[in-house]
Protein backbone atom coordinates (compact mmCIF):
# COMPACT_ATOMS: atom_id res chain seq x y z
CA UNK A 1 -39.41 171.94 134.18
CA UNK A 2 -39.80 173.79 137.46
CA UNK A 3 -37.74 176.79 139.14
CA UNK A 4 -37.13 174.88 142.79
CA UNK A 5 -36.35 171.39 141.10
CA UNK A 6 -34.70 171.90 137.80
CA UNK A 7 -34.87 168.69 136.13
CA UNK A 8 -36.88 167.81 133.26
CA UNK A 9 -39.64 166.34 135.44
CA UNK A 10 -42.57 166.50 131.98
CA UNK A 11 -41.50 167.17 128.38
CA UNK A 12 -43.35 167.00 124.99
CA UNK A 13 -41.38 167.12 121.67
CA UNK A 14 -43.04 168.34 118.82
CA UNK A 15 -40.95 169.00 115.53
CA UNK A 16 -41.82 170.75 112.10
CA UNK A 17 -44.68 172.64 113.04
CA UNK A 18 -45.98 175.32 110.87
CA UNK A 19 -48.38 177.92 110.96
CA UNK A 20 -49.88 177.62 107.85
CA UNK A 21 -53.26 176.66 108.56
CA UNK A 22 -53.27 173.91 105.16
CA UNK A 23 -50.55 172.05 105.80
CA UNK A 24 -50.18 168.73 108.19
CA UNK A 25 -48.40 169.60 110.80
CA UNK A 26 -50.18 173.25 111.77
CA UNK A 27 -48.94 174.22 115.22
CA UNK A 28 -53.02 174.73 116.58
CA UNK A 29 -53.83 171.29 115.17
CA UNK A 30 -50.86 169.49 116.88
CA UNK A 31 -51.11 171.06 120.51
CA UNK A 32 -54.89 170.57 120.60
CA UNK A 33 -53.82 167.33 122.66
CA UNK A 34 -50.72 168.18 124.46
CA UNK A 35 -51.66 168.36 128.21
CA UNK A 36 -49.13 171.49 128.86
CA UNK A 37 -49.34 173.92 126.85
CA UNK A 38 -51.98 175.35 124.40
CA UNK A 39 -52.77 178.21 122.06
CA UNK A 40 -53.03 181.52 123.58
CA UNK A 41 -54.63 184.46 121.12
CA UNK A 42 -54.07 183.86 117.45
CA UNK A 43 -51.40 181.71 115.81
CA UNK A 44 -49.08 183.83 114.31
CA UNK A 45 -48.36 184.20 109.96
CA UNK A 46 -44.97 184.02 110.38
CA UNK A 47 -42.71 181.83 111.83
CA UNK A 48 -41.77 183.21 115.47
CA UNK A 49 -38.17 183.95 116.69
CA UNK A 50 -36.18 181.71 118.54
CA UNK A 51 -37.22 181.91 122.32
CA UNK A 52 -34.54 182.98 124.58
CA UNK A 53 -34.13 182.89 128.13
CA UNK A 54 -31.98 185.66 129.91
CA UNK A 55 -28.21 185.59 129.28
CA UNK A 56 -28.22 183.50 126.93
CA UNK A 57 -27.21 184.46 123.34
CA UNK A 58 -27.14 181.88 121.01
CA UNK A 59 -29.62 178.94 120.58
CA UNK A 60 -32.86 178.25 121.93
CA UNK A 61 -33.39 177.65 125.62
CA UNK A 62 -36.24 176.95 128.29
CA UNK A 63 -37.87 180.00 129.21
CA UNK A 64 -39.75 180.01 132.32
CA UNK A 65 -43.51 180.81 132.76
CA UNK A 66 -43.12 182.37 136.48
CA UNK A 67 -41.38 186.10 135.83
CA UNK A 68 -41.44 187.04 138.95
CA UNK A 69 -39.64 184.25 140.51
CA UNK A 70 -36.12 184.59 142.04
CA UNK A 71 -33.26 181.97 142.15
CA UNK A 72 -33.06 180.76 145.76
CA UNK A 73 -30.04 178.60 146.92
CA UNK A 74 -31.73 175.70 147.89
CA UNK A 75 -30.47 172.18 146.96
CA UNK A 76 -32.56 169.22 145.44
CA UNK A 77 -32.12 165.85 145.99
CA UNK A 78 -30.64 166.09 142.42
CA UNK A 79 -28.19 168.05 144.09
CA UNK A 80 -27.36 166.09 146.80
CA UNK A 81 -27.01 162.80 144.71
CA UNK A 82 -24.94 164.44 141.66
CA UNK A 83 -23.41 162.52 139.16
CA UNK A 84 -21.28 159.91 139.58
CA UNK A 85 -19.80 160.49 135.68
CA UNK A 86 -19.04 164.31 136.52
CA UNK A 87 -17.72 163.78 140.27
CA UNK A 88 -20.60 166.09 141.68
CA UNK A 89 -22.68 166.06 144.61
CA UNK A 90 -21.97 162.87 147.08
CA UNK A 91 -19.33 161.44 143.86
CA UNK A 92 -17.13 164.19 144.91
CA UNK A 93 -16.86 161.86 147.66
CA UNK A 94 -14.63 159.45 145.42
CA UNK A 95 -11.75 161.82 145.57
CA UNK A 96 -11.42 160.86 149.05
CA UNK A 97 -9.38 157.63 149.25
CA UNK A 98 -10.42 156.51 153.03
CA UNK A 99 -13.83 157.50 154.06
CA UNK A 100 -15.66 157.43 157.09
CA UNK A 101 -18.89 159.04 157.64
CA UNK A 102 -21.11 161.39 156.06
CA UNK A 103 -23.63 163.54 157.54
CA UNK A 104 -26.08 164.84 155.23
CA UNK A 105 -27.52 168.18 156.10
CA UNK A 106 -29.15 169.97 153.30
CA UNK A 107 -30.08 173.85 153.54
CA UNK A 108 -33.50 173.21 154.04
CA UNK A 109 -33.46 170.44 156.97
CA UNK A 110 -34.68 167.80 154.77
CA UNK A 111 -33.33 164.37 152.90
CA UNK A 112 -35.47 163.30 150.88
CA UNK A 113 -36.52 159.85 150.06
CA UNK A 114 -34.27 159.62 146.61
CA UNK A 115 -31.29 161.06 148.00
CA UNK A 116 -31.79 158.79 151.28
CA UNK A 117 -32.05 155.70 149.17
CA UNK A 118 -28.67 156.68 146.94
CA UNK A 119 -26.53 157.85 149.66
CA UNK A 120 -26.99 154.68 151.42
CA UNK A 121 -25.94 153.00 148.49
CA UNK A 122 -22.95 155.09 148.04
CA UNK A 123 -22.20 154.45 152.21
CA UNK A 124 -22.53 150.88 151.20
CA UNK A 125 -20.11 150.55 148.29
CA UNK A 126 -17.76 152.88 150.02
CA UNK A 127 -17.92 151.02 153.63
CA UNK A 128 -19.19 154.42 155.61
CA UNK A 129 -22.15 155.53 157.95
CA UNK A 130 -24.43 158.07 157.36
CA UNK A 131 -26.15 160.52 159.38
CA UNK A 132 -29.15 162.35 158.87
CA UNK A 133 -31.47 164.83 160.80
CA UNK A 134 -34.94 163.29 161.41
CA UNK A 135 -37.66 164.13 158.97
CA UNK A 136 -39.68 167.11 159.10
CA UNK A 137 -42.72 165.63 159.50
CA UNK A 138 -41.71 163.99 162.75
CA UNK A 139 -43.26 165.87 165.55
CA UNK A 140 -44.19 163.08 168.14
CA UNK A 141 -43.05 159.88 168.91
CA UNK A 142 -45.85 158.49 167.65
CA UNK A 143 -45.32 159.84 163.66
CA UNK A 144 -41.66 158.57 164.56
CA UNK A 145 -42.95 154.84 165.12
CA UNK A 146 -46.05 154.91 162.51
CA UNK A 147 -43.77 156.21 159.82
CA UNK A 148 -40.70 153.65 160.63
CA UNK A 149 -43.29 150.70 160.90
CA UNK A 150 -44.46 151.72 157.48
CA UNK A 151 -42.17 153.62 155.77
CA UNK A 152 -40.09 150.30 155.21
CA UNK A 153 -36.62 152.30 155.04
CA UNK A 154 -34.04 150.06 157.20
CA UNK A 155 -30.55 150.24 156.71
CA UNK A 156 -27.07 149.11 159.13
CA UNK A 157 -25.34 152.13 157.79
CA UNK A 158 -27.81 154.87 158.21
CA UNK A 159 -28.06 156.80 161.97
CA UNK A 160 -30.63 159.31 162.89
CA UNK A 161 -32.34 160.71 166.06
CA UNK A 162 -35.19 162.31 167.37
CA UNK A 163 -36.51 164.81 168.02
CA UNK A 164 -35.03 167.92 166.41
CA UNK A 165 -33.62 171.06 167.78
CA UNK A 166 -35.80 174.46 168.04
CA UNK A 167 -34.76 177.28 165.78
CA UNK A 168 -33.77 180.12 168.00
CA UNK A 169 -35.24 183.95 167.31
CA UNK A 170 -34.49 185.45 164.16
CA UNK A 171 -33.16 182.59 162.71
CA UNK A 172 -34.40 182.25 159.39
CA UNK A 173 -37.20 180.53 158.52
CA UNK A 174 -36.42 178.59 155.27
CA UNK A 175 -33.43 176.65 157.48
CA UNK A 176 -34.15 174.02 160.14
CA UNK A 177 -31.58 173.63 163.36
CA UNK A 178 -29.74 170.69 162.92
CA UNK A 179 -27.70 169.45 166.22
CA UNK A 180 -26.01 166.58 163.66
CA UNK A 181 -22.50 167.96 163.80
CA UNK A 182 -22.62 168.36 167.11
CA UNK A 183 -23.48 164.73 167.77
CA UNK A 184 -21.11 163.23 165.41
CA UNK A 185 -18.17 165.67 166.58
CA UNK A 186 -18.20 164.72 169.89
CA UNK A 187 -18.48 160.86 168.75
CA UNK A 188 -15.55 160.46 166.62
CA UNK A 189 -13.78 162.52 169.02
CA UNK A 190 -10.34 160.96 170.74
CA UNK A 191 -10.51 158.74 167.94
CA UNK A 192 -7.14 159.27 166.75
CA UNK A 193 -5.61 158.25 169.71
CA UNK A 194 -7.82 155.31 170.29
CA UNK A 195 -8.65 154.17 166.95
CA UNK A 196 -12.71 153.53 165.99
CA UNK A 197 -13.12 150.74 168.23
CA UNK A 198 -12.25 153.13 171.32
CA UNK A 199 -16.17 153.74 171.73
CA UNK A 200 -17.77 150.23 170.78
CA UNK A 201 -19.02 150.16 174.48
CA UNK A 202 -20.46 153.84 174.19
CA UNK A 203 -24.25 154.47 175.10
CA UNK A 204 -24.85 157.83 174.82
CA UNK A 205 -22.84 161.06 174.10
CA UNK A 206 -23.38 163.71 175.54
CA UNK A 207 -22.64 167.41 174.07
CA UNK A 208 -23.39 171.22 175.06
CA UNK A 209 -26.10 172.45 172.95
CA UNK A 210 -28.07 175.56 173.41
CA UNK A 211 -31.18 175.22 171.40
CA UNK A 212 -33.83 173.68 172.97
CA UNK A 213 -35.78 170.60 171.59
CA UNK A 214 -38.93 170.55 170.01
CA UNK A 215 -40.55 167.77 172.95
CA UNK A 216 -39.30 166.44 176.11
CA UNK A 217 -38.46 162.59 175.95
CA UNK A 218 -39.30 159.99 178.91
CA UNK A 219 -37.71 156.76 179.45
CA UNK A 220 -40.57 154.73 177.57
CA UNK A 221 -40.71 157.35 175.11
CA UNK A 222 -36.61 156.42 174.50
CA UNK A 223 -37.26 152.78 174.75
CA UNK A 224 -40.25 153.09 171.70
CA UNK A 225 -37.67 155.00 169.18
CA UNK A 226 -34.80 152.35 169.99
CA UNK A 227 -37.06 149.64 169.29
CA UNK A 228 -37.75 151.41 165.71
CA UNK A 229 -33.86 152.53 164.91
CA UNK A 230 -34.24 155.84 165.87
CA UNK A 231 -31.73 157.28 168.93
CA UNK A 232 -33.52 159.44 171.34
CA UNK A 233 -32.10 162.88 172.23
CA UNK A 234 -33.16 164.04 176.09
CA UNK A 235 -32.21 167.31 177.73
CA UNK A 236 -29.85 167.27 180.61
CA UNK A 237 -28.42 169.71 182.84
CA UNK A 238 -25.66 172.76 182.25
CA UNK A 239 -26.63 173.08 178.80
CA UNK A 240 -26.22 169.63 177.56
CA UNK A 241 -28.24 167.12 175.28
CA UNK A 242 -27.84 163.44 175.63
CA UNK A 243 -27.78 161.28 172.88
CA UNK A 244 -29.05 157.64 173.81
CA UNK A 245 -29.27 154.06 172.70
CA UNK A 246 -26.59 154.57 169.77
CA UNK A 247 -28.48 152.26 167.53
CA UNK A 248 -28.10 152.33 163.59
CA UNK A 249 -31.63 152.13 161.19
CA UNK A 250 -30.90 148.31 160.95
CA UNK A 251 -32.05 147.96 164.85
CA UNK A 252 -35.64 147.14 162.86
CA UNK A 253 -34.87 144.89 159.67
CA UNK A 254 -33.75 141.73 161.72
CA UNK A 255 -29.76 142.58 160.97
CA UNK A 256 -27.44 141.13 163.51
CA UNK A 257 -25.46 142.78 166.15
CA UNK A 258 -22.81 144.24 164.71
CA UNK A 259 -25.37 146.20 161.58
CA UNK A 260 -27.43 147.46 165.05
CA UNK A 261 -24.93 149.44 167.12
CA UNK A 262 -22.94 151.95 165.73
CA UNK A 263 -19.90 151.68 167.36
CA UNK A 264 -20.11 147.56 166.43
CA UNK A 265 -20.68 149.15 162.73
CA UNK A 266 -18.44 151.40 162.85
CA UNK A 267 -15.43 148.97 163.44
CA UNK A 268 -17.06 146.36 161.10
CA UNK A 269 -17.34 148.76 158.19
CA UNK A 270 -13.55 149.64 159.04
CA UNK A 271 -12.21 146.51 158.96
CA UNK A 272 -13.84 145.81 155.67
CA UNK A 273 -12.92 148.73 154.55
CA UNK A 274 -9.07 148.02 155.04
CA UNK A 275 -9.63 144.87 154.12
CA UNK A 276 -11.10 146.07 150.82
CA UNK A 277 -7.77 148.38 149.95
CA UNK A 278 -5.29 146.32 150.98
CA UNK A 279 -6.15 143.76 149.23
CA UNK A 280 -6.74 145.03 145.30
CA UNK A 281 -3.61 143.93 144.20
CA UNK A 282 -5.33 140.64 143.89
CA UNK A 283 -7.75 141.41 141.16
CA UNK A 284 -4.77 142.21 138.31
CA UNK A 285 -2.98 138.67 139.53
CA UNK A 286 -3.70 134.91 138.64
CA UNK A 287 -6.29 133.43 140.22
CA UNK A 288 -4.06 130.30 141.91
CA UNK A 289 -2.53 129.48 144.96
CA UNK A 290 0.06 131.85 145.07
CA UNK A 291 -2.22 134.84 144.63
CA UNK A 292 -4.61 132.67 147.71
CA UNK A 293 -2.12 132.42 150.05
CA UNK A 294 -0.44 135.90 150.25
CA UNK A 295 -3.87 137.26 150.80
CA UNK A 296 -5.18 135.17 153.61
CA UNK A 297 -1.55 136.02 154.99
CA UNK A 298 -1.97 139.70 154.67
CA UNK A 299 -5.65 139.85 155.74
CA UNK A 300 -4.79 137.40 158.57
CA UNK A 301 -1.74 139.46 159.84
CA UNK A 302 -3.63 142.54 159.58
CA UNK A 303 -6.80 140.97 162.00
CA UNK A 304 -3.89 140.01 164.61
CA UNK A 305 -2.96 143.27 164.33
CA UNK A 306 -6.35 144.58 165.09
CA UNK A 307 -6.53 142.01 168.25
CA UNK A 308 -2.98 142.96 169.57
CA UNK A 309 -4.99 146.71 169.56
CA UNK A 310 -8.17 145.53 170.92
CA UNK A 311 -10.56 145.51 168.46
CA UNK A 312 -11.71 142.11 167.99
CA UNK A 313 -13.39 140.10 171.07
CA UNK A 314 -11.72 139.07 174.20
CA UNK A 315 -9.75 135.34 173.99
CA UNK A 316 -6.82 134.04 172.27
CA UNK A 317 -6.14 135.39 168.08
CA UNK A 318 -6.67 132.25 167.11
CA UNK A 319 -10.06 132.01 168.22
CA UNK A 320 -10.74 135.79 167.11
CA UNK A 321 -10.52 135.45 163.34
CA UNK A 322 -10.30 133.55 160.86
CA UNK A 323 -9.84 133.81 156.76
CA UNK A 324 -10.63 131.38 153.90
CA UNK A 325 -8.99 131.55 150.31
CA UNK A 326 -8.50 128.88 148.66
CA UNK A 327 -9.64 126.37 145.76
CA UNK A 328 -13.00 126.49 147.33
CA UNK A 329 -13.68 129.73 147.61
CA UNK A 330 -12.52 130.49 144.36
CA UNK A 331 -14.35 127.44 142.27
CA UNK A 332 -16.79 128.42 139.03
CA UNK A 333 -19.69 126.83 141.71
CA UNK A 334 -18.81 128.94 144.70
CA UNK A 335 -18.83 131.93 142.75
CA UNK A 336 -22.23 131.54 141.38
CA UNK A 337 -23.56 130.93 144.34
CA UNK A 338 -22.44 133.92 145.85
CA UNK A 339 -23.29 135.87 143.30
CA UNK A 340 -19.59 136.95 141.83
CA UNK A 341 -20.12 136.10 138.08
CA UNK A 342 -17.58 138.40 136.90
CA UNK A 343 -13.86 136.93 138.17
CA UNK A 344 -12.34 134.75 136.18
CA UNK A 345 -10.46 131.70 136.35
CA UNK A 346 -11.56 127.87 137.19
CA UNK A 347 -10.01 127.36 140.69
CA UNK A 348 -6.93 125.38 139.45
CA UNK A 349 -4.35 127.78 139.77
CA UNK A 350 -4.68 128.12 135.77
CA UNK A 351 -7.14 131.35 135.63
CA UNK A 352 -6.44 134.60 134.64
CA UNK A 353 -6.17 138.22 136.11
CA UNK A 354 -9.19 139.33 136.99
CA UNK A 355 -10.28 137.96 140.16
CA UNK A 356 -9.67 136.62 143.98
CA UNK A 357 -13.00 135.22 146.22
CA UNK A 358 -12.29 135.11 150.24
CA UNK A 359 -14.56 134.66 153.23
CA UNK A 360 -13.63 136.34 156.44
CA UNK A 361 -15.13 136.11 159.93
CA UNK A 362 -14.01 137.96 163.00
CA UNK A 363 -15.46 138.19 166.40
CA UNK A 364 -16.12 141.76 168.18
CA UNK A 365 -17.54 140.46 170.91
CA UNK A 366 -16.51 137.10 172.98
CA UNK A 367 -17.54 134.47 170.23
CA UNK A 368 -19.93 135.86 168.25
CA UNK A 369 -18.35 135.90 164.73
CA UNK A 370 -19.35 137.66 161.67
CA UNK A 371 -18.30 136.81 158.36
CA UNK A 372 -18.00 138.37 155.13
CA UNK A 373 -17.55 137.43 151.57
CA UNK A 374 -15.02 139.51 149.62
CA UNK A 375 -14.97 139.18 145.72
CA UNK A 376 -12.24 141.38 143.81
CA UNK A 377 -13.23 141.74 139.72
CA UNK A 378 -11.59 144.07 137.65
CA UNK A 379 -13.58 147.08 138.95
CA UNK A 380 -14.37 146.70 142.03
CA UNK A 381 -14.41 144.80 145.31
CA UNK A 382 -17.25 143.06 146.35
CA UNK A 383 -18.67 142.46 149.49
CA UNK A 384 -21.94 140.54 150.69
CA UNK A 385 -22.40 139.67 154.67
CA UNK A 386 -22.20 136.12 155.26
CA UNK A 387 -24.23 135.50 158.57
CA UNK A 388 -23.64 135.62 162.51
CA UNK A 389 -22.21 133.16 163.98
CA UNK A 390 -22.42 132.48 167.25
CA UNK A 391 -20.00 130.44 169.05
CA UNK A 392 -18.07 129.47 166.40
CA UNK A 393 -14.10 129.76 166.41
CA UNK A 394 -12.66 128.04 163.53
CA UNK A 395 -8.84 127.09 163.45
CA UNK A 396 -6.98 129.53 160.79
């Protein structure tokens, strides 16, 4: 167990020792294998008190080799990810009925590779982006490339950019300049009046910023990092710093449009989203017709909605959307396929709370569709990306 990373990261149990050199179990005999911690000096004739770590009173407790070390506020990964039981760390997230975005900026500068991994889990199940400052360890385009060709990390809801920001005199050294909140400030900004799918067409923001960066980017420089899912940040004049490209970490797994640009994810992961809520109700009713019909009429009302607004592609509504529940979707065989084991009912109209399957597409831009699979249990709502489409406009 360590000071900076207080988890349990090692143990060894070993229970009834004695220090009575005859019997079994003697205390020298049974650490004369353990691989942290030995014998020092003599082994004592008497049993030893209980060990006790500062403030605390009763019981035993860890106490720490290092004396001399002091507590220093700096969060783990451990942190960071929390518990999802207790509500801590990004759970305290779930209080939040509607969320968003997340930027993750730890005191040090730095995400690591476990809290990466669960946050983007928690963005997926949750329908948000993320954003995170670029690693440490990035300090040339080339690192950036050789570490996203190898690293394997590729995600549609994760945004980060490069390079980073210089830490201005006497800042401290233990905590890296972050221009994050900057960038994602100025993004979502106006968005209240113009709703998420106000900057779809955005390519770069723009925002003052008075640090300087750590390297100057060129245009092929810009072009390399876009090609990898990484947004380039370039200097420009009066004070400002340009963020470019507006690409998500999916622009290199082979995801489809709307998983590559952020604004495109953005909206997706909105409408999902709303989707998502709006439509629980249909997990605690029976599984039949009725229950199909009022939610391909609510979802379906809700997606002209979003095209009266703007936010689905250019053309007539009926040609923007469309939604699918019905016997089909909601067969023992689709299910399976799917990969929804978990609602129940057989697709008659004769099943039992617990479960509604849907498929929605809708087009952000012109024709090119992209559909979903919903799948409401008990717990939770589902939801697996069903492929772009291209071209297609299916009659609703």
């Amino acid at each position: 167990m360590s000071r900076d990373r207080p988890i349990v990261e090692e143990q060894e149990l070993y229970r009834g020792l004695s220090v009575d050199p005859q019997d079994p179990d003697y205390v020298a005999h049974a650490l004369a294998d353990s691989s942290l911690v030995s014998i020092f000096g003599l082994v004592p004739k008497q049993r030893p008190k209980v060990t006790l770590s500062p403030g605390i009173e009763v019981g035993a407790s860890y106490l720490y080799a290092d004396e001399n070390w002091q507590e220093q506020p700096v969060l783990t990964d451990y942190d960071l990810i929390g518990s999802h039981i207790d509500g801590t760390g990004i759970f305290a997230l779930d209080r939040l009925p509607i969320l968003d975005l997340i930027c993750l900026v730890p005191t040090d500068g730095e995400v690591g590779p476990v809290a990466l991994f669960a946050a983007d889990r928690y963005c997926h199940r949750r329908q948000a982006m993320l954003f995170v400052d670029p690693p440490l360890a990035w300090s040339t385009v080339t690192d950036v490339i050789r570490e996203r060709r190898t690293g394997g990390f590729s995600s549609p809801n994760v945004m980060t950019y490069f390079p980073r920001p210089v830490s201005p005199p006497g800042a401290p050294a233990d905590q890296a300049p972050s221009a994050l909140g900057a960038i994602v400030g100025r993004m979502v900004a106006g968005e209240a009046e113009a709703g998420v799918w106000g900057g779809v067409e955005r390519e770069a923001v723009v925002v003052r910023f008075r640090d300087r960066l750590s390297c100057q980017l060129d245009d092929h420089d810009s072009a390399a990092l876009l090609r990898v899912g990484v947004n380039p940040l370039r200097e420009c004049a009066g004070g400002h710093v340009q963020l470019e490209g507006m690409v998500t970490m999916g622009r290199s797994g082979g995801y489809d449009a709307q998983a590559v640009n952020i604004g495109l994810r953005r909206l997706s992961l909105f409408i999902i989203g709303s989707i998502v809520r709006s439509t629980r109700w249909a997990a605690f009713e029976k599984n039949g017709p009725a229950a199909w019909n009022e939610v391909a009429q609510q979802v379906a009302e809700f997606l002209c909605e979003l095209h009266d607004a703007g936010a689905l592609g250019s053309g007539s509504v009926r040609n923007s959307y469309y939604v699918i529940c019905d016997r089909e979707t909601n067969s023992g065989g689709h299910r399976d396929v799917v990969g929804y084991r978990n609602c129940e009912g057989n697709g008659d109209g004769s099943g039992e709370p617990g479960g509604v399957n849907f498929i929605v597409g809708f087009a952000l831009r012109g024709q090119e569709f992209h559909t979903f699979r919903f799948a409401h249990d008990r717990l939770e709502c589902h939801v697996r990306p069903g492929g772009w489409q291209p071209g297609v406009a299916l009659a609703s």
